[in-house]
Protein backbone atom coordinates (compact mmCIF):
# COMPACT_ATOMS: atom_id res chain seq x y z
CA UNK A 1 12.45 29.86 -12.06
CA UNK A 2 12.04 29.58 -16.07
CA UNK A 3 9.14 31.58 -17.00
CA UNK A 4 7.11 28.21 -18.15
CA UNK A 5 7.19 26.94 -14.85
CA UNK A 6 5.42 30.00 -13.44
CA UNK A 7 2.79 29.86 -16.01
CA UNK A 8 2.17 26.18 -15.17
CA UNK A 9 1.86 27.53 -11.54
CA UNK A 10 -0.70 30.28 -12.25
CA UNK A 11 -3.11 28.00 -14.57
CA UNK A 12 -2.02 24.64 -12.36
CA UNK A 13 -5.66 25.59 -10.60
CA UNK A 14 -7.46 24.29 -14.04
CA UNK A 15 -4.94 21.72 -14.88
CA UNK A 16 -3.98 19.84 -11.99
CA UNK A 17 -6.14 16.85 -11.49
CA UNK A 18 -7.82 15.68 -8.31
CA UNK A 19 -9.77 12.35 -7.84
CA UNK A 20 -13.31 11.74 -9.12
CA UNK A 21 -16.14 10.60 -6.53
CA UNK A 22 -16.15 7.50 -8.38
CA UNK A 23 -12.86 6.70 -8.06
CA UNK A 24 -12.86 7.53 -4.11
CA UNK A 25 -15.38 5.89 -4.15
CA UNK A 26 -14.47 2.36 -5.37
CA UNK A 27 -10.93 2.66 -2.89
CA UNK A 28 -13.07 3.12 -0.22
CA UNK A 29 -14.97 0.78 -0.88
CA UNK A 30 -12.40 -1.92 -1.35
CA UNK A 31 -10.49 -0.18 1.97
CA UNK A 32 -13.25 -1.60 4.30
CA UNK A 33 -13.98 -4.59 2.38
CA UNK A 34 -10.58 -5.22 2.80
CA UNK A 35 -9.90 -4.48 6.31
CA UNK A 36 -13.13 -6.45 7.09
CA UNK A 37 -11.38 -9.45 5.80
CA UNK A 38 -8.03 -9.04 7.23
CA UNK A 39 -9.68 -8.36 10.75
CA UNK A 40 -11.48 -11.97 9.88
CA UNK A 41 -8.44 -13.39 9.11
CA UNK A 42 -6.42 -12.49 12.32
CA UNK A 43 -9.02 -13.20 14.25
CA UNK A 44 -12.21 -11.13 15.64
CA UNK A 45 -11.68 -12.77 18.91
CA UNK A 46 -8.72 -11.89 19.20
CA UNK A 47 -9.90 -8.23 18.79
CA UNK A 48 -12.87 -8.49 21.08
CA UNK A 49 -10.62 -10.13 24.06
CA UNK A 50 -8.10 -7.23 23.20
CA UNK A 51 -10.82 -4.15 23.38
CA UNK A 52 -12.37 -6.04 26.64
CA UNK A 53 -9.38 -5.86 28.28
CA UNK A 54 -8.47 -2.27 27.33
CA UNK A 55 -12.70 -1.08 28.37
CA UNK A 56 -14.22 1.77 27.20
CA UNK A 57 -12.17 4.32 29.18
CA UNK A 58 -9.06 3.17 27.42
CA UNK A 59 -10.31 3.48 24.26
CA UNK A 60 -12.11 6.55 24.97
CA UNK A 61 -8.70 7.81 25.84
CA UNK A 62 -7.28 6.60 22.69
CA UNK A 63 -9.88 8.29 20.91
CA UNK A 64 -9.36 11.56 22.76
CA UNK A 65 -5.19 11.30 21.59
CA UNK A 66 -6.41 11.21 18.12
CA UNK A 67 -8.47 13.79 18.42
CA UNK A 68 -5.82 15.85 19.88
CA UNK A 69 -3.31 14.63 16.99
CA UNK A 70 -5.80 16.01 14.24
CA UNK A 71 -6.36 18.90 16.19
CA UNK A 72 -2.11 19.89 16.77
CA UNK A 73 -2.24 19.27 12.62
CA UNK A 74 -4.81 21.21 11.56
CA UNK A 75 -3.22 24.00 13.66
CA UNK A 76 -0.54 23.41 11.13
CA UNK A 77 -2.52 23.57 8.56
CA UNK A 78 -4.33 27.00 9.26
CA UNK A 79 -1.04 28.47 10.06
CA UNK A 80 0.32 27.43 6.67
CA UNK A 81 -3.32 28.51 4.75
CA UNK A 82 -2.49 32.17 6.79
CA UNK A 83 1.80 31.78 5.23
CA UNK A 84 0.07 32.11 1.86
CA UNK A 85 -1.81 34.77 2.22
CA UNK A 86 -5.27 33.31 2.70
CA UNK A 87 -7.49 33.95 5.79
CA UNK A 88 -10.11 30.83 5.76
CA UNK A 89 -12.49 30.76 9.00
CA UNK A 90 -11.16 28.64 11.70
CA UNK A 91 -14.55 26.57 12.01
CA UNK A 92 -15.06 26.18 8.28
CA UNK A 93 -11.61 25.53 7.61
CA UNK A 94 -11.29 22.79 10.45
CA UNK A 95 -14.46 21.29 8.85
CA UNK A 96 -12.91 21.24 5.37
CA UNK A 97 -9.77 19.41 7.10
CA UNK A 98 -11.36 16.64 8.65
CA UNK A 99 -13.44 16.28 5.60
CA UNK A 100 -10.42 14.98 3.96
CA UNK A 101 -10.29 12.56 6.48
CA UNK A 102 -13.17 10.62 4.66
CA UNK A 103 -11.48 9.73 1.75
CA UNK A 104 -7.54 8.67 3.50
CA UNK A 105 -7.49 5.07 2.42
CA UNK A 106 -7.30 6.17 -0.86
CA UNK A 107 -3.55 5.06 -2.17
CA UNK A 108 -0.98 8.12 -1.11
CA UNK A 109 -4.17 9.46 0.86
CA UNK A 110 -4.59 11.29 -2.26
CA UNK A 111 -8.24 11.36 -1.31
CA UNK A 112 -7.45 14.02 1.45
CA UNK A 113 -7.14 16.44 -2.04
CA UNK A 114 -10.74 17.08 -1.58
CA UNK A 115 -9.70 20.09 0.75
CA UNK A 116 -8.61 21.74 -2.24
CA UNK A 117 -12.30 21.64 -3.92
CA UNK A 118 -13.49 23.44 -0.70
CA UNK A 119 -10.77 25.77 -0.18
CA UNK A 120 -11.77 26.89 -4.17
CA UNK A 121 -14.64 28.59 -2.51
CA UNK A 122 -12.28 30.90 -0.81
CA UNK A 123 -10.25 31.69 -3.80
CA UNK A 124 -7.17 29.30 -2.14
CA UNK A 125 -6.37 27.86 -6.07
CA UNK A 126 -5.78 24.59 -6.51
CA UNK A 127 -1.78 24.89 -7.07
CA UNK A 128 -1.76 26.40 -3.39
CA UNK A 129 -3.79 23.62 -1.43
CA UNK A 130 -2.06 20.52 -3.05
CA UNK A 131 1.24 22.12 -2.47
CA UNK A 132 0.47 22.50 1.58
CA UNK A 133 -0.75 18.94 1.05
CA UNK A 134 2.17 17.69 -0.39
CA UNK A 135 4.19 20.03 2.61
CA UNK A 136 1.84 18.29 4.91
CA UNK A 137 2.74 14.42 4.21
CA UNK A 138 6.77 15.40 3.31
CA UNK A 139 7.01 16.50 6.66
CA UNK A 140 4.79 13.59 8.05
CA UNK A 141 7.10 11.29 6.39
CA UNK A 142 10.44 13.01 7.88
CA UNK A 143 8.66 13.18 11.48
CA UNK A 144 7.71 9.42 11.56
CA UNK A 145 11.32 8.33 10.32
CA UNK A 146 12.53 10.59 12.91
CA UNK A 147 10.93 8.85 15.97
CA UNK A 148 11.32 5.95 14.21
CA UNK A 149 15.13 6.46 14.69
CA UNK A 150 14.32 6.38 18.71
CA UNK A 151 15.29 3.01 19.24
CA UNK A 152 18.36 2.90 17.38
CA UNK A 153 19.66 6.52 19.56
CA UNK A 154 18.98 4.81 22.49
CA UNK A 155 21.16 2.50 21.77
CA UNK A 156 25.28 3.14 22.64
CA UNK A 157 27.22 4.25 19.36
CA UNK A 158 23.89 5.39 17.10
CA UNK A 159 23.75 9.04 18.49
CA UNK A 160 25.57 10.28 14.94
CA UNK A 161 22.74 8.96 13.13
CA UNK A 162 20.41 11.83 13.81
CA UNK A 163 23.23 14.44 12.44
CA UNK A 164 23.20 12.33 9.05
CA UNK A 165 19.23 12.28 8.84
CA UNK A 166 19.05 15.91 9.97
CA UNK A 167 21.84 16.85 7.36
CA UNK A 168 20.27 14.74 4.66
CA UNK A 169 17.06 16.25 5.05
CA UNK A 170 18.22 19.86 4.63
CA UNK A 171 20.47 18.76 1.81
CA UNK A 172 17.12 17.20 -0.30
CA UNK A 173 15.31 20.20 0.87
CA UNK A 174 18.26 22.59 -0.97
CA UNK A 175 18.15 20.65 -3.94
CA UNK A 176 14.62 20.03 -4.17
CA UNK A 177 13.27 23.86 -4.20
CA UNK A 178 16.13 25.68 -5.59
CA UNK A 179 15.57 27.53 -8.81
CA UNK A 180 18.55 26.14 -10.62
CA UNK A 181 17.36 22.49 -9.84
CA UNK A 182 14.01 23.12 -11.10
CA UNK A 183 14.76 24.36 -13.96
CA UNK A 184 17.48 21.82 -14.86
CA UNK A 185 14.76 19.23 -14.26
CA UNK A 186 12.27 21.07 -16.44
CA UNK A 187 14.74 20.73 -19.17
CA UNK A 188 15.43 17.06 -19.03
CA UNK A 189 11.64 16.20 -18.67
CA UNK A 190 11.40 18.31 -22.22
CA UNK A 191 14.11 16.21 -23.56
CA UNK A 192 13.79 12.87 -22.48
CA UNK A 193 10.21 12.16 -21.07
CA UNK A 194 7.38 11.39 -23.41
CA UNK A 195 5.08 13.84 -23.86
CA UNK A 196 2.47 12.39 -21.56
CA UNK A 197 4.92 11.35 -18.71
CA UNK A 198 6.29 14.91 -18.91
CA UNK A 199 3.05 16.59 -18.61
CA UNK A 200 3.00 14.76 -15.35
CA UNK A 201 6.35 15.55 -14.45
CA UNK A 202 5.73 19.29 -15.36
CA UNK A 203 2.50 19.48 -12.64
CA UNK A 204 5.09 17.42 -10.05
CA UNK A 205 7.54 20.46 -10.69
CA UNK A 206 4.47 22.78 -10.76
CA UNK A 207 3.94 21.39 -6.93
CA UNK A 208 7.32 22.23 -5.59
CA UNK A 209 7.47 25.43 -6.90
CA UNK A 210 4.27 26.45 -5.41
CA UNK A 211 5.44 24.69 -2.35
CA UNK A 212 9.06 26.75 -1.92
CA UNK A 213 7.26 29.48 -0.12
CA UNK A 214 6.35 26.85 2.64
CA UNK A 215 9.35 24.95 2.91
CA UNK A 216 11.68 27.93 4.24
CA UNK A 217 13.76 27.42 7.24
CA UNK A 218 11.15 28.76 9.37
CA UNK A 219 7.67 27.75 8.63
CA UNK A 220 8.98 24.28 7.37
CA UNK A 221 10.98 24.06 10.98
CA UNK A 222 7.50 24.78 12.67
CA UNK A 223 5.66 22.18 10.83
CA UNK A 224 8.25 19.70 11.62
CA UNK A 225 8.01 20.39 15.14
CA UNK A 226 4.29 20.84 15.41
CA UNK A 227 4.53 17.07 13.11
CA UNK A 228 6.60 15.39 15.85
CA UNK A 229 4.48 16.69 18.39
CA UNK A 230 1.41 15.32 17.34
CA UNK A 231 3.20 12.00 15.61
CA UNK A 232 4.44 11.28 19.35
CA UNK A 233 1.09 11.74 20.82
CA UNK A 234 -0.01 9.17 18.92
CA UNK A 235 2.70 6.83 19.62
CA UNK A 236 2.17 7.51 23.02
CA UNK A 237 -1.13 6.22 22.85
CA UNK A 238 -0.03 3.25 21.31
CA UNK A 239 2.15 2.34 24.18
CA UNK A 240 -0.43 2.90 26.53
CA UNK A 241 -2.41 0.05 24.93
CA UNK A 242 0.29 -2.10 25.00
CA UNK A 243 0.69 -1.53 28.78
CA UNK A 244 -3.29 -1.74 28.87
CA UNK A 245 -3.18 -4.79 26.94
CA UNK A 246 -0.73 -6.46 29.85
CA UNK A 247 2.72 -5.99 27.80
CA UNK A 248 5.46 -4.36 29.46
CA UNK A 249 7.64 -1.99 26.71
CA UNK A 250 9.79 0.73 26.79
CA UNK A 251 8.36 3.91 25.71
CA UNK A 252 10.89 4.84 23.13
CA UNK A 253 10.41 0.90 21.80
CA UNK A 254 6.64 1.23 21.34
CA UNK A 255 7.43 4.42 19.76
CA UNK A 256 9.76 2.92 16.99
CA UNK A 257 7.63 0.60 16.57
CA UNK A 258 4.47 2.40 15.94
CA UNK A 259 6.50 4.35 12.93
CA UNK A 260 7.89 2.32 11.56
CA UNK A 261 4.57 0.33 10.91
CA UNK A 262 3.10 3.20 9.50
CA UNK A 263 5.89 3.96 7.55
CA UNK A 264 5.66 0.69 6.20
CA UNK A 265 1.79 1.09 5.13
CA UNK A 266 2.33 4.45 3.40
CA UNK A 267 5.36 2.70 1.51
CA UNK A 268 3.40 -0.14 0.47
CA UNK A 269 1.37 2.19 -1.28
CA UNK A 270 -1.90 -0.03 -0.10
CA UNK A 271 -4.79 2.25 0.24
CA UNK A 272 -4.73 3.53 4.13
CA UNK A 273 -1.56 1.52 4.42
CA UNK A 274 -4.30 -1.71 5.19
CA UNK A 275 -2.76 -4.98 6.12
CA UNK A 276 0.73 -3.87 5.45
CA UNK A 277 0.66 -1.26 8.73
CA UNK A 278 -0.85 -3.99 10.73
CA UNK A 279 0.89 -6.99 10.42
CA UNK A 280 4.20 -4.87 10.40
CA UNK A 281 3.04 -3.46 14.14
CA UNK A 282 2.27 -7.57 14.82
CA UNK A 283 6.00 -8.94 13.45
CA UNK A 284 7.90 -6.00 15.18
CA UNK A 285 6.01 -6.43 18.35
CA UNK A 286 6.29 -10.19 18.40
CA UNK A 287 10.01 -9.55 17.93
CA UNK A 288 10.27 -8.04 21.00
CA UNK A 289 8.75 -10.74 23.00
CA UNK A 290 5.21 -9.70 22.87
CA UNK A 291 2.33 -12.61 23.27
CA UNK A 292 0.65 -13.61 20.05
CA UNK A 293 -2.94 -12.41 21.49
CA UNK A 294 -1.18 -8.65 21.95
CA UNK A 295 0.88 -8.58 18.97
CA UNK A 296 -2.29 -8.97 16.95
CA UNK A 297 -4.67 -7.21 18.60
CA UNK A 298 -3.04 -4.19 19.75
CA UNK A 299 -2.36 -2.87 15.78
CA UNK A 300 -5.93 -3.61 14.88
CA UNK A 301 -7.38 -1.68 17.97
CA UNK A 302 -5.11 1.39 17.32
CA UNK A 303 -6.11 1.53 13.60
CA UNK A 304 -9.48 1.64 14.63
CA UNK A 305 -8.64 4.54 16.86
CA UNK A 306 -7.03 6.17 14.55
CA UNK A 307 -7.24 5.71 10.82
CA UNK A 308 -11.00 4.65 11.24
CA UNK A 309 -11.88 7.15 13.57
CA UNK A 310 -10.87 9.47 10.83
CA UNK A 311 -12.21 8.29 8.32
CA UNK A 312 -15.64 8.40 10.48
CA UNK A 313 -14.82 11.88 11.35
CA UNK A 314 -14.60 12.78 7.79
CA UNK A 315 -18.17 11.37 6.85
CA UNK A 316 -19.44 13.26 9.66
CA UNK A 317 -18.08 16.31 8.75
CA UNK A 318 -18.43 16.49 4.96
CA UNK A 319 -22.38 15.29 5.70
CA UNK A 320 -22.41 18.31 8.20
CA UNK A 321 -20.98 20.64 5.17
CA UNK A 322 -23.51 19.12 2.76
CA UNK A 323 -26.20 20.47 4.98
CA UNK A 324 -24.70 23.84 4.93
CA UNK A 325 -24.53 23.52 1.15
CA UNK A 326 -20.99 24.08 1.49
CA UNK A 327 -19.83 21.24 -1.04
CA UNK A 328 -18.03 20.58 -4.12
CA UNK A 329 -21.02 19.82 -6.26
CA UNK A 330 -20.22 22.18 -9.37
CA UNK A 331 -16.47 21.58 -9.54
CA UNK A 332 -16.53 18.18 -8.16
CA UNK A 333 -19.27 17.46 -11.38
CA UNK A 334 -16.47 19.29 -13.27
CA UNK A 335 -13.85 16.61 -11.91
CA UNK A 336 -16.40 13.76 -12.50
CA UNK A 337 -16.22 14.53 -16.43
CA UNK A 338 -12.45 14.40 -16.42
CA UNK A 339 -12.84 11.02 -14.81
């Protein structure tokens, strides 16, 4: 790794930027407003006959599978914090995770960065905490296409497909952390890129070298395990709606379907995925023979059970931190400025 490059990643704690409150502000803002009007524009009634039908005990136990999906996570997350050397109380820690949660509808859930102006308080620098972040969503990303692949290796003749994901993944991982491709990358962003562009480029290649140490063969096989385990939790929670709901699917279908409509949001780049996630869910669902009433209602209620549930979550818990005058007041004021 070329000497520059490690000096970006020692002073990448002062340099790297993180959202303003003003910003997150405004996309959540615009989130809800947004959501409000695509819920109007479905159809509330169509949600209310869809969340009578599935009572409060089914969407307590939706609820409950999110829960358990942030918890299997966050146990990712501490063990990664403890890979780096840092030992942050479990309690605190767990508080600063769902925190994040408050500001997800921000585009990239970029917003979920605000773990890194807590973790400052326990000397974690910034370079570290946005580098398990970015860890966090690669292997998100990678876990979602992979049970999105369920429907097509159920299907005669697809089996070799998961050999060519599996191989390409390892292949992007070589190239993506390996010395000589960093620094061959560093040298075309000083030749080519304009200076601005390349000062971003430089914190991008700041990211994956302080994210190398995560993404060896075993911590980065862990994560991807502990991903799929809590990424099929919530799937199967999705196709228990659907069977609450009165539409008979095939597990491994409501599966696919499920990831590839969040897949979908996070590569529409729409803050929280909003609309895009949703009516993807409704137009892969009605392709497989579901009734209009479920095909619309079902993605609604299991946003609300999941990305809104967070996002409630995180309120909660960043108010609770607040009262423990744990915040972000001093750096986030610093962040503010830049902003």
């Amino acid at each position: 790794m070329p000497e520059q490059l490690k000096s970006n990643a020692v002073t990448a704690q002062h340099s790297l930027p993180l959202p303003g409150r003003r910003s997150l502000s405004l996309w959540l803002l615009l989130a809800a407003g947004f959501y409000i009007a695509y819920v109007a524009w479905t159809g509330s009634d169509t949600l209310a006959q869809g969340l009578h039908q599935l009572g409060a005990a089914g969407f307590l136990l939706l609820l409950s599978c999110s829960l358990a999906n942030y918890g299997i996570r966050f146990a990712r997350w501490q063990f990664y914090l403890r890979h780096l050397g840092y030992r942050v109380p479990r309690g605190r820690s767990f508080a600063y995770y769902l925190a994040g949660f408050a500001l997800t509808t921000t585009p990239g859930k970029a917003g979920e960065t605000v773990r890194s102006l807590y973790l400052r308080n326990h000397g974690v620098p910034f370079s570290d905490s946005l580098s398990l972040f970015f860890t966090e969503r690669f292997l998100d990303v990678v876990a979602m296409g992979l049970i999105a692949l369920l429907a097509l290796l159920m299907l005669p003749g697809y089996g070799f497909l998961l050999f060519v994901v599996a191989s390409f993944f390892l292949i992007i991982l070589a190239f993506m952390f390996s010395h000589p491709t960093l620094r061959h990358l560093a040298a075309l962003g000083d030749r080519w890129l304009p200076t601005r562009l390349n000062h971003l480029f430089r914190h991008l290649l700041t990211l994956l070298h302080s994210a190398a140490r995560l993404f060896q063969p075993a911590p980065v096989l862990l994560g991807l395990l502990i991903g799929l385990s809590a990424w099929l939790l919530q799937g199967l929670a999705f196709y228990v709606l659907l069977i609450a709901l009165g539409f008979e699917i095939a597990p491994h279908m409501a599966l696919a379907i499920y990831a590839v409509g969040i897949l979908g949001g996070a590569l529409s780049m729409i803050p929280g995925g909003i609309g895009a996630t949703e009516t993807g869910m409704a137009l892969l669902l009605a392709s497989v023979g579901a009734p209009p009433a479920v095909a619309l209602s079902a993605p609604l209620i299991i946003r609300i059970a999941t990305l809104w549930f967070a996002v409630t979550l995180g309120f909660m818990s960043s108010g609770l931190l607040a009262i423990l005058h744990d915040g972000t007041d001093d750096r986030q004021n610093e962040v503010d400025r830049r902003t």
